[in-house]
PDB file of N, CA and C in Angstrom:
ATOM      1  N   UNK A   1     115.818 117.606  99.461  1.00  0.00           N
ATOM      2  CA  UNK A   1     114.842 116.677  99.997  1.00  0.00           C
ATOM      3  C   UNK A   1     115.575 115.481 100.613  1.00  0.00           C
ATOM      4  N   UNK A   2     115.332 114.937 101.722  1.00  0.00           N
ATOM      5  CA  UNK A   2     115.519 113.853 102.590  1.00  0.00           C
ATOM      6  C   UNK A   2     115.660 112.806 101.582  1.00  0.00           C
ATOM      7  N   UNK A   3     116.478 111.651 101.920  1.00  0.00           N
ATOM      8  CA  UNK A   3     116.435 110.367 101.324  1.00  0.00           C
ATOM      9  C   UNK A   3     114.996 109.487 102.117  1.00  0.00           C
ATOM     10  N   UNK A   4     114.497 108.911 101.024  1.00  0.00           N
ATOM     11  CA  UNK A   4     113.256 107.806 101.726  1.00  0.00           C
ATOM     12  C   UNK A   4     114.210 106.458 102.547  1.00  0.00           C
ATOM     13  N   UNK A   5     113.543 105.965 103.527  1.00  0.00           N
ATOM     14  CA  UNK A   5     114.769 105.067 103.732  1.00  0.00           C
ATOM     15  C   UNK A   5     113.223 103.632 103.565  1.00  0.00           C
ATOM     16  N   UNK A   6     113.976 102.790 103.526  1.00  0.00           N
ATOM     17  CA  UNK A   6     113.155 101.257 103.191  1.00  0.00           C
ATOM     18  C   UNK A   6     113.215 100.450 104.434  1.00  0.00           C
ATOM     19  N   UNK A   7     111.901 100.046 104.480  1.00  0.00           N
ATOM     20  CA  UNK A   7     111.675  99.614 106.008  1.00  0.00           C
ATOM     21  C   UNK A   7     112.018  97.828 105.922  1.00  0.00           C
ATOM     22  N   UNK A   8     112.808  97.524 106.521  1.00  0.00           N
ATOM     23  CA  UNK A   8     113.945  96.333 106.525  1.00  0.00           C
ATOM     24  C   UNK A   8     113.111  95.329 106.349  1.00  0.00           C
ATOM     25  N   UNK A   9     112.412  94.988 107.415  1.00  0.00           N
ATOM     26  CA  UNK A   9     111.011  94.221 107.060  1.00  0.00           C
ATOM     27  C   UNK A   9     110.605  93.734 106.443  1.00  0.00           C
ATOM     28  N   UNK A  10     110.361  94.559 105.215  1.00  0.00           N
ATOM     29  CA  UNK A  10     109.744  94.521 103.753  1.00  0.00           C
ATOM     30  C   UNK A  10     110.183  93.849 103.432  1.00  0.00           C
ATOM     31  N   UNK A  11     111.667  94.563 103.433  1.00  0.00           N
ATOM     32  CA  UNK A  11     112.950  94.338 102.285  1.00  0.00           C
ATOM     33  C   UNK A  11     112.914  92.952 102.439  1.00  0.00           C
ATOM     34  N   UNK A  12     112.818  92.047 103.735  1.00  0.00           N
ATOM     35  CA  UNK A  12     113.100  90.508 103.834  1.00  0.00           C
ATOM     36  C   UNK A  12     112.037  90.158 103.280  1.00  0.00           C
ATOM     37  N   UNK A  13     110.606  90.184 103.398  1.00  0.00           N
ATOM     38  CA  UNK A  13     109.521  89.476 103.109  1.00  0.00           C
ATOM     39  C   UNK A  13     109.186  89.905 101.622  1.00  0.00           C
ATOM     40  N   UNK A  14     109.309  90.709 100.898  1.00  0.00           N
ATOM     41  CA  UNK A  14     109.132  90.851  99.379  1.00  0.00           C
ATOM     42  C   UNK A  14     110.012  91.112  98.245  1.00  0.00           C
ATOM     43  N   UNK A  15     109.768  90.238  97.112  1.00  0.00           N
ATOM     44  CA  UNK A  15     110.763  90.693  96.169  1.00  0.00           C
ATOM     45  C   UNK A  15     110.047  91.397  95.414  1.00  0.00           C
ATOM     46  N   UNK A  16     111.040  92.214  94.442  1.00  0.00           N
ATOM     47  CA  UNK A  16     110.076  92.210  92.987  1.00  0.00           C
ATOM     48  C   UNK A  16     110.254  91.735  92.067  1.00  0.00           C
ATOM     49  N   UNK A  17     109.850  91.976  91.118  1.00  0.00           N
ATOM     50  CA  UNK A  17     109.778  91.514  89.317  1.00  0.00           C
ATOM     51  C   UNK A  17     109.630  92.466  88.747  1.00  0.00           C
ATOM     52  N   UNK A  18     109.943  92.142  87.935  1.00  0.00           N
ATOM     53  CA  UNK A  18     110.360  92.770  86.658  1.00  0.00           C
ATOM     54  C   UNK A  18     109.210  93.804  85.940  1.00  0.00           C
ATOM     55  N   UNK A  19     107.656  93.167  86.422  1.00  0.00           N
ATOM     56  CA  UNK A  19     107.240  93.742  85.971  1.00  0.00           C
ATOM     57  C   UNK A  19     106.172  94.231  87.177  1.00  0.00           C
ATOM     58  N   UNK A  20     107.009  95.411  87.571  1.00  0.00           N
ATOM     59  CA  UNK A  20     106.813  96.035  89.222  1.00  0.00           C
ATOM     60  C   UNK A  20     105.829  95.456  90.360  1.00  0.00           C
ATOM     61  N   UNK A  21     105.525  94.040  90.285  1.00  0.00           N
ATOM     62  CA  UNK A  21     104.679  92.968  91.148  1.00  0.00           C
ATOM     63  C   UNK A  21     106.015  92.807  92.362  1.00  0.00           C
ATOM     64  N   UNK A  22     105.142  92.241  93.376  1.00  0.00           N
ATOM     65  CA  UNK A  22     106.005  91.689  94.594  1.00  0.00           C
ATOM     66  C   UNK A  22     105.311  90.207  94.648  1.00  0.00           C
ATOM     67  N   UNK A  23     106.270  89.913  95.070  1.00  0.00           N
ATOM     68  CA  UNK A  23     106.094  87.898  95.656  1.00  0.00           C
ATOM     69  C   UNK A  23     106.145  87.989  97.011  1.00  0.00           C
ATOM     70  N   UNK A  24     105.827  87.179  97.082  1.00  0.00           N
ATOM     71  CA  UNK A  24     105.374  86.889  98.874  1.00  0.00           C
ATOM     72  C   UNK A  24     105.500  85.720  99.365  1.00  0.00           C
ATOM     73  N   UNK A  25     105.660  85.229 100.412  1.00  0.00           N
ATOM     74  CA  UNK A  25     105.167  83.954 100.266  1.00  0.00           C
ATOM     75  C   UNK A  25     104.104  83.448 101.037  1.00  0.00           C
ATOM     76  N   UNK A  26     103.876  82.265 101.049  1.00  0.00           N
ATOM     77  CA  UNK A  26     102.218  81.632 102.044  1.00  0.00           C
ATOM     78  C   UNK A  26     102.668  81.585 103.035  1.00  0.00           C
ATOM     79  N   UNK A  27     101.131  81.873 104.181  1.00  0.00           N
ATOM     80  CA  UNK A  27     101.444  81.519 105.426  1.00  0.00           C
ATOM     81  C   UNK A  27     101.261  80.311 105.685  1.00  0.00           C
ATOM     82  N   UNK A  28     101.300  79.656 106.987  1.00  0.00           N
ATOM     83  CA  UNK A  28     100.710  78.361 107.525  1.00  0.00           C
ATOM     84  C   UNK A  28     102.366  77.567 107.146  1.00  0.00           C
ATOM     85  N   UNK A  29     103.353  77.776 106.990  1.00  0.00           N
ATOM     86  CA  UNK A  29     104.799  77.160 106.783  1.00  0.00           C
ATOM     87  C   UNK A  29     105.667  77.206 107.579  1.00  0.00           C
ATOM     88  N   UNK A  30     104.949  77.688 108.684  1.00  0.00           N
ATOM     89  CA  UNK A  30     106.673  78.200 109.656  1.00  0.00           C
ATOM     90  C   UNK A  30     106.781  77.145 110.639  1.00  0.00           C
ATOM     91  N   UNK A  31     105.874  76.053 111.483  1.00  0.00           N
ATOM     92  CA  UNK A  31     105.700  75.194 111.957  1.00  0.00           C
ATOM     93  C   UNK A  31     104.624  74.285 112.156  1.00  0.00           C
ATOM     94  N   UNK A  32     104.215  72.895 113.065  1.00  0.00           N
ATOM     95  CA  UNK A  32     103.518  72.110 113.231  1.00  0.00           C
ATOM     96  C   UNK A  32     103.296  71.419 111.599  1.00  0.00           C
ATOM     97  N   UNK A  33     104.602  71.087 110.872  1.00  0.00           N
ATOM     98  CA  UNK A  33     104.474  70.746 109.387  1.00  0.00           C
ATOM     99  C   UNK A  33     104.063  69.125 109.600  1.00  0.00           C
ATOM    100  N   UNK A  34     104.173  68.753 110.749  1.00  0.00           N
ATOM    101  CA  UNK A  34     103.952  67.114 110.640  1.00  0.00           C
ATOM    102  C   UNK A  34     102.570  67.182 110.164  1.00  0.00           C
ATOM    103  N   UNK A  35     101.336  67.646 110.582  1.00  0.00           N
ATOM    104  CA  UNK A  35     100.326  67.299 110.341  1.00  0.00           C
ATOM    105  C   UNK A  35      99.730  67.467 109.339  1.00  0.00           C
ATOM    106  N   UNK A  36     100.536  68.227 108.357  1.00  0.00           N
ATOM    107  CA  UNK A  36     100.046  68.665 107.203  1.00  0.00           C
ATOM    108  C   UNK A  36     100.823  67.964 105.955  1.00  0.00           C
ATOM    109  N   UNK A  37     100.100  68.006 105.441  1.00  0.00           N
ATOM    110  CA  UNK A  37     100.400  66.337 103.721  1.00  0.00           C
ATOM    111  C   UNK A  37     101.387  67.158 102.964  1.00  0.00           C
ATOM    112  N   UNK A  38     101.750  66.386 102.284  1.00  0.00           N
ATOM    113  CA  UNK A  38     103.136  66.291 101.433  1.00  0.00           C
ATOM    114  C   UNK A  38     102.499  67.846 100.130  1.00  0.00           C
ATOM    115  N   UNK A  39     101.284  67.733 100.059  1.00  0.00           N
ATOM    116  CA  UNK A  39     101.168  68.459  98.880  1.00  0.00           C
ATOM    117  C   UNK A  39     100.382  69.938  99.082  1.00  0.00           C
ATOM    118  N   UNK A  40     100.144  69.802 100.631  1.00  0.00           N
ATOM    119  CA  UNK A  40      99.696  70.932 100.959  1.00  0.00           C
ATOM    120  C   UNK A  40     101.293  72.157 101.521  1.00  0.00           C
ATOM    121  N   UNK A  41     102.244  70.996 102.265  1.00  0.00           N
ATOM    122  CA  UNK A  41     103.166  71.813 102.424  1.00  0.00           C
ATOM    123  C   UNK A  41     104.361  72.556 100.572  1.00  0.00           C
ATOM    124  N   UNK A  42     103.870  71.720  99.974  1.00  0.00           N
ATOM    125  CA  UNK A  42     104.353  71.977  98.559  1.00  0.00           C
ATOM    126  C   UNK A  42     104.111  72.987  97.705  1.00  0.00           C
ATOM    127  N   UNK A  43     102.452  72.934  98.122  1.00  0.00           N
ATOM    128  CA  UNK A  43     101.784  74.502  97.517  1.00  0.00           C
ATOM    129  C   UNK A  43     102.222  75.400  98.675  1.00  0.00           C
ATOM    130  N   UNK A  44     102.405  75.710  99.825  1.00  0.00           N
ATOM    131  CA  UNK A  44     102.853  76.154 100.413  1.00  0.00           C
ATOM    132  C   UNK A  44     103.972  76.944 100.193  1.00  0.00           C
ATOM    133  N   UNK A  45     105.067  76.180  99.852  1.00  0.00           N
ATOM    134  CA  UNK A  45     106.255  76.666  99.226  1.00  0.00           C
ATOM    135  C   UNK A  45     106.401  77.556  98.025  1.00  0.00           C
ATOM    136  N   UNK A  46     105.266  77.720  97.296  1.00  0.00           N
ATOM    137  CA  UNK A  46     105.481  78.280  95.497  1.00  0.00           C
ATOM    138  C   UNK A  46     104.996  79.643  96.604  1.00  0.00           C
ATOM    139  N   UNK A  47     106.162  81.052  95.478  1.00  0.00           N
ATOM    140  CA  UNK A  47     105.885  82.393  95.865  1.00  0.00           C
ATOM    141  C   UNK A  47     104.390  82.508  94.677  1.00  0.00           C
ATOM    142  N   UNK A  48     103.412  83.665  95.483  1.00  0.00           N
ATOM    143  CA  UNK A  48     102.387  84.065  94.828  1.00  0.00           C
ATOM    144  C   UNK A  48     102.459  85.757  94.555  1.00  0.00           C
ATOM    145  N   UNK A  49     102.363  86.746  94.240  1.00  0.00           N
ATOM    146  CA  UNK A  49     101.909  87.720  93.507  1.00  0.00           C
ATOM    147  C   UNK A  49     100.899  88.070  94.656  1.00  0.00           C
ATOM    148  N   UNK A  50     101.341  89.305  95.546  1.00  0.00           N
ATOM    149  CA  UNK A  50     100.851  90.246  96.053  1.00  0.00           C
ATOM    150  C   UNK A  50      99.497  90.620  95.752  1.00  0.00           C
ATOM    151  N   UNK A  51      98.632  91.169  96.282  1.00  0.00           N
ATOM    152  CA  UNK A  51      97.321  91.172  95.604  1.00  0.00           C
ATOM    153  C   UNK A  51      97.083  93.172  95.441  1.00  0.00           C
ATOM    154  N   UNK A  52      96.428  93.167  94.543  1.00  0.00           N
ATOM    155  CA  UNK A  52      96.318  94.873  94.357  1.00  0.00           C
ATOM    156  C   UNK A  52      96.154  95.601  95.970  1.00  0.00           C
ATOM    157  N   UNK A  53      95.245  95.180  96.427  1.00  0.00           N
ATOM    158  CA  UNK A  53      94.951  96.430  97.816  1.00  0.00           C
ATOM    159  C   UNK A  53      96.069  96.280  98.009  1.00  0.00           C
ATOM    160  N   UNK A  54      96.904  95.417  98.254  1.00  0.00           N
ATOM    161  CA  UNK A  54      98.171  95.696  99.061  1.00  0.00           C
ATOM    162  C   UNK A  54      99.694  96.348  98.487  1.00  0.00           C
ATOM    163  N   UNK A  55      99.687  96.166  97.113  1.00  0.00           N
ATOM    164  CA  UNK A  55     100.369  96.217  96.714  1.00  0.00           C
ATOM    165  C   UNK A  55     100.703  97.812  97.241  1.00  0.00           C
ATOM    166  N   UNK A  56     100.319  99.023  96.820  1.00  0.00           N
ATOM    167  CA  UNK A  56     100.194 100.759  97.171  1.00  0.00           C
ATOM    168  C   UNK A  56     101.046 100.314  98.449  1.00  0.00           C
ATOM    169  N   UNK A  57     100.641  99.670  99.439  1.00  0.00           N
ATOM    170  CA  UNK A  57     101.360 100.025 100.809  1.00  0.00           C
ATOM    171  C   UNK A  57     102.845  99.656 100.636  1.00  0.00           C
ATOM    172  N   UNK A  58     103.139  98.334 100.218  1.00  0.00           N
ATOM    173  CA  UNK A  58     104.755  98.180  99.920  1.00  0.00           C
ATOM    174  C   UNK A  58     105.515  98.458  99.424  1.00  0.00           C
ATOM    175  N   UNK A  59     104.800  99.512  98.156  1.00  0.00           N
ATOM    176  CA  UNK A  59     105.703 100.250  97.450  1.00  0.00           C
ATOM    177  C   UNK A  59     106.194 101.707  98.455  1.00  0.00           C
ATOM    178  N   UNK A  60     105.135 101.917  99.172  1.00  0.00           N
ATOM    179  CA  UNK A  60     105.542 102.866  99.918  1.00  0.00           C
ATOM    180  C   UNK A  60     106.720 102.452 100.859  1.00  0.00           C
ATOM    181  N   UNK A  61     106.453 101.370 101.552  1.00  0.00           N
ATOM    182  CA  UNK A  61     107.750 100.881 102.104  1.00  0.00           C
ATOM    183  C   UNK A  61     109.013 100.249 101.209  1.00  0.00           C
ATOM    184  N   UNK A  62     109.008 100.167 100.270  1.00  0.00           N
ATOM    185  CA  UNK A  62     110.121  99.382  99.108  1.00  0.00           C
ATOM    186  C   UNK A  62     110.165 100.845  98.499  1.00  0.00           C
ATOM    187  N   UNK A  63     110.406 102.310  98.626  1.00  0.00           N
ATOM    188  CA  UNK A  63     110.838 103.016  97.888  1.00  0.00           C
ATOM    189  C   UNK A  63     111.163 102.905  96.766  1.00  0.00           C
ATOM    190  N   UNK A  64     112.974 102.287  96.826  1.00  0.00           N
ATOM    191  CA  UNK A  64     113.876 102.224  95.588  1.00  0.00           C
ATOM    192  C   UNK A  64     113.804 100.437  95.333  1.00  0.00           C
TER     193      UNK A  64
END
């Protein structure tokens, strides 16, 4: 059988844990940060926990 190969993509935008969850992080961070407050760009920053529907698809792409 073929090796699965892992779609690179992924590999940058998700980690896992330990206890087979992926982190992610928020959108709305990549620019126009002036207009947005000190504590919105802050929550911004904390990784969150993948949500179930999605989770099935990245494991398919995160193989190993």
């Amino acid at each position: 059988m073929p090796k699965l190969k892992t779609r690179k993509a992924a590999s940058k935008r998700y980690k896992i844990t330990g206890g087979d969850n992926f982190l992610r992080r928020h959108a709305f961070k990549g620019h126009l940060l002036r207009k947005k407050s000190n504590r919105q760009k802050r929550k911004l920053s904390q990784r969150l926990c993948v949500s179930i529907n999605d989770k099935k698809a990245i494991t398919l792409m995160l193989p190993y």
